[in-house]
C-alpha atoms as a PDB file:
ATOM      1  CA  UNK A   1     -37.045 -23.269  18.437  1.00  0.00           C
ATOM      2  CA  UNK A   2     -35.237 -22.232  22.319  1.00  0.00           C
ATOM      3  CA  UNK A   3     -32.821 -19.532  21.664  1.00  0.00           C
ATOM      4  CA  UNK A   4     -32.310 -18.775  25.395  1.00  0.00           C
ATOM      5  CA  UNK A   5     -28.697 -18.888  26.092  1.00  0.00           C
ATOM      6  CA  UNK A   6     -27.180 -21.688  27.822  1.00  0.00           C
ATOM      7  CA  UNK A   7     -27.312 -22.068  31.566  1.00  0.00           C
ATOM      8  CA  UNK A   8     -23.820 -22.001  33.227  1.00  0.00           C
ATOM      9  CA  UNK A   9     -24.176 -24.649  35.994  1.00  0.00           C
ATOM     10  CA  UNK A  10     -23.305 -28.150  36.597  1.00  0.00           C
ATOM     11  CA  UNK A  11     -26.711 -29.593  34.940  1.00  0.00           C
ATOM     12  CA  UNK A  12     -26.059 -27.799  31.946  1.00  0.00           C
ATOM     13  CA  UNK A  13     -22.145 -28.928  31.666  1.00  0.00           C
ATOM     14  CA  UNK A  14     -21.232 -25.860  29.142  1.00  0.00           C
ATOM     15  CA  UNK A  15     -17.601 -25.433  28.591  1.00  0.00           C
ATOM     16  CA  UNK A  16     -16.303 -23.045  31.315  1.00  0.00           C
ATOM     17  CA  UNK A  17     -13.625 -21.508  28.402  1.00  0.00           C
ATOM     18  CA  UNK A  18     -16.090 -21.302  25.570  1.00  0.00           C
ATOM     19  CA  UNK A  19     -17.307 -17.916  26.338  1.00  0.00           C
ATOM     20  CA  UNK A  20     -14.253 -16.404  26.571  1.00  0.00           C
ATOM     21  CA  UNK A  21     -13.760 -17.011  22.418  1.00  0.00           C
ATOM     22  CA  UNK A  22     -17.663 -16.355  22.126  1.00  0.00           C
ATOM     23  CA  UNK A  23     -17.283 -12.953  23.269  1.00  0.00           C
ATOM     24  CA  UNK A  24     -15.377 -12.226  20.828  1.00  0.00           C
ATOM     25  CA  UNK A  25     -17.115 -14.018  18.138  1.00  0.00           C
ATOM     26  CA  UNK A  26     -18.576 -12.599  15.281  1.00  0.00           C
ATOM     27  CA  UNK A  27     -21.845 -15.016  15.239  1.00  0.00           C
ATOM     28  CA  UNK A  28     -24.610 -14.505  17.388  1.00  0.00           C
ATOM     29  CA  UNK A  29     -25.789 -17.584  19.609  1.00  0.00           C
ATOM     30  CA  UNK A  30     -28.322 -19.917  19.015  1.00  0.00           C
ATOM     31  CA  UNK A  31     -29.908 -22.765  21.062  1.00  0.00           C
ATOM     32  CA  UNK A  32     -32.163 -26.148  20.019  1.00  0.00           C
ATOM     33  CA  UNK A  33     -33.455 -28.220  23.200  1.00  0.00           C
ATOM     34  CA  UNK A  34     -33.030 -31.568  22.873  1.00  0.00           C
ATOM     35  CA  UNK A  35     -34.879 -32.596  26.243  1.00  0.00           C
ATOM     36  CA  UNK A  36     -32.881 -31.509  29.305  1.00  0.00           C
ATOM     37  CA  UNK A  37     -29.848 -30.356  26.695  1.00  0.00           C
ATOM     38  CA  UNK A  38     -29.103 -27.444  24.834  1.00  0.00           C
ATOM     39  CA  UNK A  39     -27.662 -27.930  21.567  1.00  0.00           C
ATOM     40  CA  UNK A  40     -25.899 -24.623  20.267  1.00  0.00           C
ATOM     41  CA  UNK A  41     -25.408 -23.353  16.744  1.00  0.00           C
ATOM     42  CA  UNK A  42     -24.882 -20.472  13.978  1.00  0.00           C
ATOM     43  CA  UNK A  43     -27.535 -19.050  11.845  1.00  0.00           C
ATOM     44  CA  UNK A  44     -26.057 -16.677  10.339  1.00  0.00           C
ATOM     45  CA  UNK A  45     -27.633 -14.909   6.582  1.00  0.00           C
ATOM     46  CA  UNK A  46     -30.853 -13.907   5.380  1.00  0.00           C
ATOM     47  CA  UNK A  47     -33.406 -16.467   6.429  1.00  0.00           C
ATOM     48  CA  UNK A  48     -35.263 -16.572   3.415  1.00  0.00           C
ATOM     49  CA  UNK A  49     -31.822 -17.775   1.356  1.00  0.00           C
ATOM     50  CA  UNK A  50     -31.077 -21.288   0.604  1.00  0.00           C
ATOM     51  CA  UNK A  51     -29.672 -22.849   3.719  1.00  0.00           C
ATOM     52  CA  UNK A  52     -25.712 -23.945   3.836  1.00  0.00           C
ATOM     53  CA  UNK A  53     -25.937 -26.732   6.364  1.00  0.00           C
ATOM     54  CA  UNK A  54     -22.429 -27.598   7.991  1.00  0.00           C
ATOM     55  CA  UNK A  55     -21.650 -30.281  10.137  1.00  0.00           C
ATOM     56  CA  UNK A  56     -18.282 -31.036  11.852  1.00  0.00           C
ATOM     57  CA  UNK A  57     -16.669 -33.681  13.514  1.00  0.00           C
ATOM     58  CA  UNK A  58     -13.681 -34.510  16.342  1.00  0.00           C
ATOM     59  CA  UNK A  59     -12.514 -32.811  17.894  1.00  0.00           C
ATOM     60  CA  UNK A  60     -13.446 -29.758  16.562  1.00  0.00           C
ATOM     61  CA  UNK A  61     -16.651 -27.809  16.400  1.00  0.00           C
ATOM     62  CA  UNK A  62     -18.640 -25.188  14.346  1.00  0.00           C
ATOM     63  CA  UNK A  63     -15.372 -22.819  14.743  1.00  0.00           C
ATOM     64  CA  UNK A  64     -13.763 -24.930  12.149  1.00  0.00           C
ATOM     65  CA  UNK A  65     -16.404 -23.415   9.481  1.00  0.00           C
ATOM     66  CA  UNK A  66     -16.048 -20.099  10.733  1.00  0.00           C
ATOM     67  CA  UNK A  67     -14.406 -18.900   7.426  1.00  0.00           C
ATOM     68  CA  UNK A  68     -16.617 -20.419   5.073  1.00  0.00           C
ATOM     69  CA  UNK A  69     -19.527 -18.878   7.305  1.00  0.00           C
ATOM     70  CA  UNK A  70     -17.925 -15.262   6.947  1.00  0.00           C
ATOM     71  CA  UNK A  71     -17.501 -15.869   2.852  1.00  0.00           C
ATOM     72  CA  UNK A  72     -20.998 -17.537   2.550  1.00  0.00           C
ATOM     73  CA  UNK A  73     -23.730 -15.482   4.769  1.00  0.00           C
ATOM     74  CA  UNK A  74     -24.291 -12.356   2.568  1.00  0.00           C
ATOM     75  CA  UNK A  75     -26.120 -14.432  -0.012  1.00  0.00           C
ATOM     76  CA  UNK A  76     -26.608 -17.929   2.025  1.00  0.00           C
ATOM     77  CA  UNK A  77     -28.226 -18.644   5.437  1.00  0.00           C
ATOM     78  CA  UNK A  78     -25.301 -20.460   7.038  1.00  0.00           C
ATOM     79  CA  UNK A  79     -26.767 -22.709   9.911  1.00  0.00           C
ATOM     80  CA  UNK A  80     -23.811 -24.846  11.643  1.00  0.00           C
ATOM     81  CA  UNK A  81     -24.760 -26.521  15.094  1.00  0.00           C
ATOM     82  CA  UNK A  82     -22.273 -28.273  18.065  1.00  0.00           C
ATOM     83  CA  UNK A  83     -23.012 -31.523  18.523  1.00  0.00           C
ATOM     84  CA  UNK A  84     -24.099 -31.779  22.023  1.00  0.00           C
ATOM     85  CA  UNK A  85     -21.029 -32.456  24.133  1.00  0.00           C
ATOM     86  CA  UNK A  86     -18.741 -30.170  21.633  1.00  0.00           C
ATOM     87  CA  UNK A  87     -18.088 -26.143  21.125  1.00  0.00           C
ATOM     88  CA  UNK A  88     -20.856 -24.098  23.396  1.00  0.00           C
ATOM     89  CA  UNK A  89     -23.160 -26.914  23.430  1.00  0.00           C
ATOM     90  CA  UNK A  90     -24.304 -28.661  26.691  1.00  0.00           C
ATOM     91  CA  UNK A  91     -21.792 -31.554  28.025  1.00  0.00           C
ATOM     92  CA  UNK A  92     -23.770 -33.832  29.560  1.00  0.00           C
ATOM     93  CA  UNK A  93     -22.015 -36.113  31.934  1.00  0.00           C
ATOM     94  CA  UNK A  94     -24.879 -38.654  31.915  1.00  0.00           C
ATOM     95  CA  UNK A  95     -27.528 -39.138  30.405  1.00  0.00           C
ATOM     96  CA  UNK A  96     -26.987 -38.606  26.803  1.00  0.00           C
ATOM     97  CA  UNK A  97     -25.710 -41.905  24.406  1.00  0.00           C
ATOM     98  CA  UNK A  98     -22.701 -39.895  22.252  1.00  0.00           C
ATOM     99  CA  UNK A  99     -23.117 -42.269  19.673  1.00  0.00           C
ATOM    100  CA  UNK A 100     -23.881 -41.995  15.778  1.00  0.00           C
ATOM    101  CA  UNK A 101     -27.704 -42.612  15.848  1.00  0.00           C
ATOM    102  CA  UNK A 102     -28.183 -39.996  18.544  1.00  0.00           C
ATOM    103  CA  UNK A 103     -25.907 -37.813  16.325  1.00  0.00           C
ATOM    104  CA  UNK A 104     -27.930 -38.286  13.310  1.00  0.00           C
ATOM    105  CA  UNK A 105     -31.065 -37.487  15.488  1.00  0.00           C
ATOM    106  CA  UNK A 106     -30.372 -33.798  17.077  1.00  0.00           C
ATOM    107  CA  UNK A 107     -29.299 -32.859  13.519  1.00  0.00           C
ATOM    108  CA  UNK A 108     -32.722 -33.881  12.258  1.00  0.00           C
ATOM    109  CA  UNK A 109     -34.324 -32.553  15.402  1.00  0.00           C
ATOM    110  CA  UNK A 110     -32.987 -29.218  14.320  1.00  0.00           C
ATOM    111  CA  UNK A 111     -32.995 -29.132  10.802  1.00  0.00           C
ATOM    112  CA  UNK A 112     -36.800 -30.008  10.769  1.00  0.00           C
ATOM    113  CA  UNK A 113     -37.206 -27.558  13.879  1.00  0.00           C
ATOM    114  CA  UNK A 114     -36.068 -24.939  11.557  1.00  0.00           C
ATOM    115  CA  UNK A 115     -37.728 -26.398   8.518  1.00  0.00           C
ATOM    116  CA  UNK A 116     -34.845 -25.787   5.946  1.00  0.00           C
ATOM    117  CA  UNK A 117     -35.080 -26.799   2.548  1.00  0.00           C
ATOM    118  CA  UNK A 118     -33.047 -26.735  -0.527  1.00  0.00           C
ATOM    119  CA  UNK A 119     -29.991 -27.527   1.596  1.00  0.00           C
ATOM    120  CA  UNK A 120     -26.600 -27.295   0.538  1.00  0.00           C
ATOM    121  CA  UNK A 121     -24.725 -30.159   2.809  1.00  0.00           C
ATOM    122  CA  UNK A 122     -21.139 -29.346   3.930  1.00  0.00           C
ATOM    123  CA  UNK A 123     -19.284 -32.310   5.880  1.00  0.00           C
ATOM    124  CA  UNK A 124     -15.890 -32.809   7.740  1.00  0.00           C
ATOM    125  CA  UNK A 125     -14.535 -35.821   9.510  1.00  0.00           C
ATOM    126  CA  UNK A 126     -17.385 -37.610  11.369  1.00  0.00           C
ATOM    127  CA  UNK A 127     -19.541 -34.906  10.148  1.00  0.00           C
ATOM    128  CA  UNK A 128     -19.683 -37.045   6.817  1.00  0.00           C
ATOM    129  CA  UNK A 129     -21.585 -40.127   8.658  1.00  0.00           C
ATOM    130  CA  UNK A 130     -23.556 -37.945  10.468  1.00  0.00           C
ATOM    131  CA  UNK A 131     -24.361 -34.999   7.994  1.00  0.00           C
ATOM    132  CA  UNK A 132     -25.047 -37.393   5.141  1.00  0.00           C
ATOM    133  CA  UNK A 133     -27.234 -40.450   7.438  1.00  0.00           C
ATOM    134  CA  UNK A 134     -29.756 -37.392   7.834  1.00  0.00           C
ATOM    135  CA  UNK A 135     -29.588 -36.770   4.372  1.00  0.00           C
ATOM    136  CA  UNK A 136     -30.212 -40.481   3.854  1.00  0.00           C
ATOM    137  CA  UNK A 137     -33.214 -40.077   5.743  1.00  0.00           C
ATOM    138  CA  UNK A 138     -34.366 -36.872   3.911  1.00  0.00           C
ATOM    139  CA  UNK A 139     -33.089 -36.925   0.580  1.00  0.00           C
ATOM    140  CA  UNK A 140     -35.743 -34.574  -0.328  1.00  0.00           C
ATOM    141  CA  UNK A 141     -34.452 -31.694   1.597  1.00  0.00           C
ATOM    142  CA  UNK A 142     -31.022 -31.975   0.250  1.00  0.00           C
ATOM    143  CA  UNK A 143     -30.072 -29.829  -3.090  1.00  0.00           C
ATOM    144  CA  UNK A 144     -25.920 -30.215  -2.774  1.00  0.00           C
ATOM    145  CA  UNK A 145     -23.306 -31.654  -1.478  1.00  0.00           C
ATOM    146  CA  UNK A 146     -19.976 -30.701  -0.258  1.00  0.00           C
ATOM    147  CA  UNK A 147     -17.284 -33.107   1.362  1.00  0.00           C
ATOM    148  CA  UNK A 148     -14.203 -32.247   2.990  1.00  0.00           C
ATOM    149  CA  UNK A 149     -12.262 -35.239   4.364  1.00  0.00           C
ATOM    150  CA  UNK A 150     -14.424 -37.333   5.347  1.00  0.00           C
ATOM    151  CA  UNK A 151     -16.511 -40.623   5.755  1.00  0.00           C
ATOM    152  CA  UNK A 152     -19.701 -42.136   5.633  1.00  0.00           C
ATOM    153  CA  UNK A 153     -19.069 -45.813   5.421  1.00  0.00           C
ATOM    154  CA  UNK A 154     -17.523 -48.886   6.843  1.00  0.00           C
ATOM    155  CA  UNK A 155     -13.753 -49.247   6.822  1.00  0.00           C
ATOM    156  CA  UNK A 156     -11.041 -51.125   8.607  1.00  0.00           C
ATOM    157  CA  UNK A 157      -8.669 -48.372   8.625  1.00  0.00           C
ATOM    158  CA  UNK A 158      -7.393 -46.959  11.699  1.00  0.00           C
ATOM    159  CA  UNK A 159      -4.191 -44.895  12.614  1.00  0.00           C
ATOM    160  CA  UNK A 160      -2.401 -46.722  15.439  1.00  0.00           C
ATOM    161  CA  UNK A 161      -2.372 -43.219  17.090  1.00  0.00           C
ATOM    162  CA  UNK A 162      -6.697 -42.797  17.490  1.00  0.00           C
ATOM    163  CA  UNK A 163      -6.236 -46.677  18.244  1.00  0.00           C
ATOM    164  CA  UNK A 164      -4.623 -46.450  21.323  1.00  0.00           C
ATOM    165  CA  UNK A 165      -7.186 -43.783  22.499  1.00  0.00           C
ATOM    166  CA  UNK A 166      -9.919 -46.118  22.521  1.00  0.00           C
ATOM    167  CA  UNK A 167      -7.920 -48.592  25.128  1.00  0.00           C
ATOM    168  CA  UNK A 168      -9.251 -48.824  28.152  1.00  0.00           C
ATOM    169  CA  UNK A 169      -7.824 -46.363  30.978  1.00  0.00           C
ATOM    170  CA  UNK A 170      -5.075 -45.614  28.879  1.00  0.00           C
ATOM    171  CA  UNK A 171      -7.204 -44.183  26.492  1.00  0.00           C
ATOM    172  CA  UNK A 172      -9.055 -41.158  28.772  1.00  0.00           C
ATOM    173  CA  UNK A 173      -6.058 -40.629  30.415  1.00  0.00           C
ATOM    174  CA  UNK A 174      -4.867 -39.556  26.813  1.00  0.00           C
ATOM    175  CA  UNK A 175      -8.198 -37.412  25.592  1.00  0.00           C
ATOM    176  CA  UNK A 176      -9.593 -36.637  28.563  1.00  0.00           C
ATOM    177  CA  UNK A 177      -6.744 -35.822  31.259  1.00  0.00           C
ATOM    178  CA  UNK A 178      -4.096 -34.500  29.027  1.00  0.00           C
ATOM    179  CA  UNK A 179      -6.296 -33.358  26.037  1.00  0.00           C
ATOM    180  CA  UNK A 180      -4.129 -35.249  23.792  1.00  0.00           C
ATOM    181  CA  UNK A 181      -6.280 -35.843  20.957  1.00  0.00           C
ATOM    182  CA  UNK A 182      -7.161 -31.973  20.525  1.00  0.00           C
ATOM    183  CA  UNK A 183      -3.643 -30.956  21.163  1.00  0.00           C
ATOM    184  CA  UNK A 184      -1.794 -33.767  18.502  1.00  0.00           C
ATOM    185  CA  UNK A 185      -4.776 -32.924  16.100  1.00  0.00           C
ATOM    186  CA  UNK A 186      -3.301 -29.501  15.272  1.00  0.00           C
ATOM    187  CA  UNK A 187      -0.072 -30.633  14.868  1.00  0.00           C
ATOM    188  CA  UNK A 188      -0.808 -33.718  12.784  1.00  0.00           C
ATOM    189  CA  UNK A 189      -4.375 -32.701  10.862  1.00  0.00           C
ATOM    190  CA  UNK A 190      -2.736 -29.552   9.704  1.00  0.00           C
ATOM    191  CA  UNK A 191      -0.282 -29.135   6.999  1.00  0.00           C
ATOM    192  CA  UNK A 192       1.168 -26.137   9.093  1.00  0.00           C
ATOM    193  CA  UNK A 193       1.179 -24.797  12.700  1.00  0.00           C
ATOM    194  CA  UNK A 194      -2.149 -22.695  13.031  1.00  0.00           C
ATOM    195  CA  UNK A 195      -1.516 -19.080  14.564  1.00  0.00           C
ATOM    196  CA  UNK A 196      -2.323 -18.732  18.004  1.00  0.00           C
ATOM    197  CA  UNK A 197      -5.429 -17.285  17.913  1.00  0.00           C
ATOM    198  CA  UNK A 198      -6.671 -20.334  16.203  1.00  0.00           C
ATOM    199  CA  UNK A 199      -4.976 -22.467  18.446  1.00  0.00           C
ATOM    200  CA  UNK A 200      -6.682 -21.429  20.970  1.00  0.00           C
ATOM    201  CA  UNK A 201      -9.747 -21.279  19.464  1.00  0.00           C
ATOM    202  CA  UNK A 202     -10.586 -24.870  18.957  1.00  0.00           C
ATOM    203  CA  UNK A 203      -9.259 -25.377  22.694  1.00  0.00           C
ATOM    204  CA  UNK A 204     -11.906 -23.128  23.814  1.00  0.00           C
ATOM    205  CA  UNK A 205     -14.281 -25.187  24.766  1.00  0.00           C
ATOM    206  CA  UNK A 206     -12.166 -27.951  25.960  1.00  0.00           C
ATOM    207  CA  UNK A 207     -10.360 -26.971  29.049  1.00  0.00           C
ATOM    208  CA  UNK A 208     -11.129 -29.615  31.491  1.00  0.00           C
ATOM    209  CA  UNK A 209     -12.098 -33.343  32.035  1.00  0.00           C
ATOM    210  CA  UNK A 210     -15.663 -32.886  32.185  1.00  0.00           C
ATOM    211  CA  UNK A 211     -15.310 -30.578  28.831  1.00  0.00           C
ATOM    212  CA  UNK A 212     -13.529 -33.348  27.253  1.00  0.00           C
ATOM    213  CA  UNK A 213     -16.476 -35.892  27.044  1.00  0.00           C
ATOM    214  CA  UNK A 214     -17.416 -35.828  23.420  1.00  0.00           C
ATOM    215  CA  UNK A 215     -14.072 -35.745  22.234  1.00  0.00           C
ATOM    216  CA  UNK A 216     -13.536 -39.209  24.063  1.00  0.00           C
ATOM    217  CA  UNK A 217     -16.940 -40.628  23.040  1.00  0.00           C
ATOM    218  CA  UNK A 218     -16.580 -39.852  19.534  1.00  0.00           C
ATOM    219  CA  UNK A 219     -13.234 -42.254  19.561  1.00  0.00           C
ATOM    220  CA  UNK A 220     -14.789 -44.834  21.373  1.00  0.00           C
ATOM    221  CA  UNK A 221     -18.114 -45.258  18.883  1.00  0.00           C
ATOM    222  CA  UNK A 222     -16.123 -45.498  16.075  1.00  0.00           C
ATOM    223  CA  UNK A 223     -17.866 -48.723  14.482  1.00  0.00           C
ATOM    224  CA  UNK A 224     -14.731 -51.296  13.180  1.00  0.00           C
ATOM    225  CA  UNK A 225     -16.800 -54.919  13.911  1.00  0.00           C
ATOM    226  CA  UNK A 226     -20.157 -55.770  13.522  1.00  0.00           C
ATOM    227  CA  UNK A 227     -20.479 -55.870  17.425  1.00  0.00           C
ATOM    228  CA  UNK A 228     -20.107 -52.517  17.762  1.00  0.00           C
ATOM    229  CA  UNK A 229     -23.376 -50.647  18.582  1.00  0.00           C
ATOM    230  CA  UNK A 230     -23.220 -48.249  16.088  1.00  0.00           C
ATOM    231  CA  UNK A 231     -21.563 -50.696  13.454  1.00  0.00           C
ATOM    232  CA  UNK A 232     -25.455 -50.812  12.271  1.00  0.00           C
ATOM    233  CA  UNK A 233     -26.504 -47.718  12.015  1.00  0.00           C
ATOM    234  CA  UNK A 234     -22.956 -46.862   9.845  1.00  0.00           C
ATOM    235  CA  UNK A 235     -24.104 -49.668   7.779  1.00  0.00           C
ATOM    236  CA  UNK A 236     -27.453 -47.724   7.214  1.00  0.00           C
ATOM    237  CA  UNK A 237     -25.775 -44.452   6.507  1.00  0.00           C
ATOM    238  CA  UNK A 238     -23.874 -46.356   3.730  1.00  0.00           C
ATOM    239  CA  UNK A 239     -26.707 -47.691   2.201  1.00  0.00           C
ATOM    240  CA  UNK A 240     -28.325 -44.693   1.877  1.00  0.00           C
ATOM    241  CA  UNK A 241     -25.432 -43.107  -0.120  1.00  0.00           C
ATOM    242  CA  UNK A 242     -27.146 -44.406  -3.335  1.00  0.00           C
ATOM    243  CA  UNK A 243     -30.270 -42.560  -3.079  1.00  0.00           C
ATOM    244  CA  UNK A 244     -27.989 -39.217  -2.876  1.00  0.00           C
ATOM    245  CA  UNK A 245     -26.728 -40.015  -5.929  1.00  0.00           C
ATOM    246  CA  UNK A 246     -28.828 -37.575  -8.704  1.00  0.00           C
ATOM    247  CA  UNK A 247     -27.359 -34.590  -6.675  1.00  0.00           C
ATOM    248  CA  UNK A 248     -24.446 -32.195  -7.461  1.00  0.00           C
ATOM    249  CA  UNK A 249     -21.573 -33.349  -5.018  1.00  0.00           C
ATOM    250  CA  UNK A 250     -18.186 -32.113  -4.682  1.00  0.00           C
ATOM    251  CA  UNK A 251     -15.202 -33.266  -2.889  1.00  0.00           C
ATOM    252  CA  UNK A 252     -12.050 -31.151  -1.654  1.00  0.00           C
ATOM    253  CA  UNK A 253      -9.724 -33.496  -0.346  1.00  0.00           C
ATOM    254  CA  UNK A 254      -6.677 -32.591   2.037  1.00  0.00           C
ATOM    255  CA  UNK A 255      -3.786 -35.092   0.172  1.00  0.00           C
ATOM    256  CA  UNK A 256      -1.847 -35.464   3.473  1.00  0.00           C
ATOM    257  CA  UNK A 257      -4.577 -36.610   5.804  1.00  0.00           C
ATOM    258  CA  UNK A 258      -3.319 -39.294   8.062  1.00  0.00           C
ATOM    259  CA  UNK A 259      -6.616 -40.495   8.752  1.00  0.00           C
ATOM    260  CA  UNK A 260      -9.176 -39.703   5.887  1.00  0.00           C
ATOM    261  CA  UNK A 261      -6.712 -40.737   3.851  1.00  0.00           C
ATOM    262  CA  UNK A 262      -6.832 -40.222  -0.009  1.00  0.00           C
ATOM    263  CA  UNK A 263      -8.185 -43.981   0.082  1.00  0.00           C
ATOM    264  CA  UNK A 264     -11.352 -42.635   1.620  1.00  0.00           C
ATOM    265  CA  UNK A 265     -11.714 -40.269  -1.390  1.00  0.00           C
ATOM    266  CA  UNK A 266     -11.327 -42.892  -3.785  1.00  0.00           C
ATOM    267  CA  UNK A 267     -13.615 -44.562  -2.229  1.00  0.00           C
ATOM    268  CA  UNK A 268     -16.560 -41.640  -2.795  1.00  0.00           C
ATOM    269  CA  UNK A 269     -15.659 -41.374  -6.312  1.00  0.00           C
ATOM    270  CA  UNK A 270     -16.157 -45.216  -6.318  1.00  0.00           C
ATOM    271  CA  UNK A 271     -19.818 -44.791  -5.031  1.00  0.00           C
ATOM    272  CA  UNK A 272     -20.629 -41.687  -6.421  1.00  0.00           C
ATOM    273  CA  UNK A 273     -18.584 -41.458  -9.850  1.00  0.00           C
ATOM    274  CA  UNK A 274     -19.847 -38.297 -11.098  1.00  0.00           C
ATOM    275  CA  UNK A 275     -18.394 -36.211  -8.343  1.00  0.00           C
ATOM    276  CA  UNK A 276     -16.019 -33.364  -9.188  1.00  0.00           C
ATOM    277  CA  UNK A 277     -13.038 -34.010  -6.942  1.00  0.00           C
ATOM    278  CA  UNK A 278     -10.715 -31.334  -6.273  1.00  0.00           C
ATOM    279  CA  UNK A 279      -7.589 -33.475  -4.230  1.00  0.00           C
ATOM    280  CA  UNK A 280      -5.352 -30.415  -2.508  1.00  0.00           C
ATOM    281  CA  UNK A 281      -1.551 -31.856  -2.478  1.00  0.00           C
ATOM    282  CA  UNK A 282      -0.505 -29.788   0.466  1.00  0.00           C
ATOM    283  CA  UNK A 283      -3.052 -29.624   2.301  1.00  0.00           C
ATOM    284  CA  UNK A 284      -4.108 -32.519   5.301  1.00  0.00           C
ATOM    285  CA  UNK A 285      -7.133 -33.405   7.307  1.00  0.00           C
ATOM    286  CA  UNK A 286      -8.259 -29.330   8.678  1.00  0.00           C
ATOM    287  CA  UNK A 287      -8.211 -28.833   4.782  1.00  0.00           C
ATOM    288  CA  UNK A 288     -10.396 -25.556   5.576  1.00  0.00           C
ATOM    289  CA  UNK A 289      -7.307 -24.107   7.427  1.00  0.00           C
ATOM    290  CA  UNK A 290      -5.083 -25.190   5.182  1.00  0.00           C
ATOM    291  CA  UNK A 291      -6.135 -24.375   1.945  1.00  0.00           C
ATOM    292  CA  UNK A 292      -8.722 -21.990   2.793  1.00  0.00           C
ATOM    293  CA  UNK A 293      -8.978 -19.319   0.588  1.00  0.00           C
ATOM    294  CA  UNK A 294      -9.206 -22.484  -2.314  1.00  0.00           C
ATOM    295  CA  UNK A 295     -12.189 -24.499  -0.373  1.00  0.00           C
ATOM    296  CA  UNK A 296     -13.766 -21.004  -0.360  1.00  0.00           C
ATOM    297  CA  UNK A 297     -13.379 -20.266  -4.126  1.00  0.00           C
ATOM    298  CA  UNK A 298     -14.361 -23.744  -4.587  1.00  0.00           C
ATOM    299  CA  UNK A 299     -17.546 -23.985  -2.682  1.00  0.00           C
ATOM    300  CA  UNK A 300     -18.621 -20.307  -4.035  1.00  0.00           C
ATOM    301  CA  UNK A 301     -17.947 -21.456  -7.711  1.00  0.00           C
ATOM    302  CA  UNK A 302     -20.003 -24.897  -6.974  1.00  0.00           C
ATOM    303  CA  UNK A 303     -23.151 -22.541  -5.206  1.00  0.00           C
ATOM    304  CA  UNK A 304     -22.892 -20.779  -8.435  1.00  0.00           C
ATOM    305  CA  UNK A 305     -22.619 -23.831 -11.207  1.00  0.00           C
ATOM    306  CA  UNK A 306     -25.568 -25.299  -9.672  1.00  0.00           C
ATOM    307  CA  UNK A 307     -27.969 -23.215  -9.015  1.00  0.00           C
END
């Protein structure tokens, strides 16, 4: 494991505003290599606890968690990386593929680099496909599950809105030039207005075009036809949902998501019909800003149910 901190130079690509909220953070820094990158993320909790495991998606980063981190790490080891090209991770330019299977790989680069066990999986927005296709792969390491809006299979939904970010030119001009997709996320993904401080927390580490990259890549690899490269690799994620199924799972489900719409949670409680669902009416897709004192209650009384 590389816990040296993050070089700030053009190689490296960190966000330029990230430190500025990390300085103020109450999480100490960690860093995974993942050849010439540096992939950042919270441990936070005794290290001989059972592991908490959470994985976001777009266009946040582990900030989103930050919370449930704060409630959990007395009793839990709370380990929450960025996905390289979000939060205080590197943002490679070149060089690195931004799509699901190389997703899928740095968290099982880091979960086996730290060897945890027994882990309870948390998952939010892409974080589903991504969190729960390394679970597919090592069902034996996974004890729980936890799913906030989410998805980990094939759909032909799409808002119009995160549509028209994946046209060509048009598109980056949007996510990458204006920050649009960050910027319309907290006024559409949230029930209501976040507080400044937390406004300008999930900005942090997106200030700039070159900051911007994984935010833009994550639209574009979203798989909708089977030519799509990582149309196969979602398929696999899917198919491993099955083999997940003995474990204790548990839904919380922002009502008023415009994306992960309540269809998606039907869907999960198609393929997995023994999960305890917990739909939150006024809550939408950042259901862990919404409704967060709930999720927390939730999550602490699930920990505790299934020991």
């Amino acid at each position: 494991m590389n816990t040296t901190p993050a070089r700030h130079d053009q190689s490296a690509g960190l966000a330029r505003n990230s430190p500025r909220w990390a300085a103020s953070s109450p999480f100490e820094p960690h860093h995974h290599r993942r050849g010439p990158f540096l992939m950042h993320y919270l441990d936070e909790g005794p290290r001989d606890a059972e592991p908490v495991l959470m994985v976001h998606g777009n266009p946040t980063w582990s900030f989103y968690y930050r919370k449930l981190v704060l409630a959990l790490r007395g009793e839990r080891r709370c380990v929450v990386p960025d996905h390289i090209g979000c939060g205080l991770s590197d943002k490679p330019q070149t060089g690195y593929p931004y799509t699901l299977e190389s997703r899928i790989d740095d968290l099982e680069s880091l979960v086996l680099d730290l060897d945890l066990r027994d882990i309870t999986l948390v998952v939010h927005d892409w974080g589903g496909a991504i969190g729960l296709g390394f679970a597919g792969r090592h069902p034996d390491r996974i004890k729980r599950i936890v799913l906030f809006n989410t998805g980990a299979f094939r759909s032909d939904l799409m808002p119009p809105s995160i549509d028209l970010c994946r046209v060509p030119i048009i598109g980056p001009a949007i996510v990458r030039g204006l920050n649009g997709f960050a910027l319309v996320a907290q006024l559409r993904a949230a029930a209501r207005p976040f507080p400044a401080d937390v406004r300008r927390g999930y900005l942090a580490p997106y200030g700039s075009w070159r900051d911007r990259i994984a935010i833009q890549r994550f639209v574009e690899d979203i798989p909708m036809t089977p030519a799509h490269p990582s149309y196969e690799t979602l398929y696999q994620v899917e198919e491993g949902l099955p083999t997940l199924a003995h474990l204790p799972k548990m839904l919380v489900w922002g009502e008023r998501d415009f994306c992960f719409s309540p269809e998606f949670r039907r869907a999960f409680e198609h393929i997995w019909p023994d999960i305890e669902s917990h739909p939150v009416q006024d809550a939408s897709h950042f259901v862990l800003e919404d409704a967060s004192d709930l999720c927390i209650r939730l999550v602490k009384d699930f920990l505790s149910r299934h020991p």
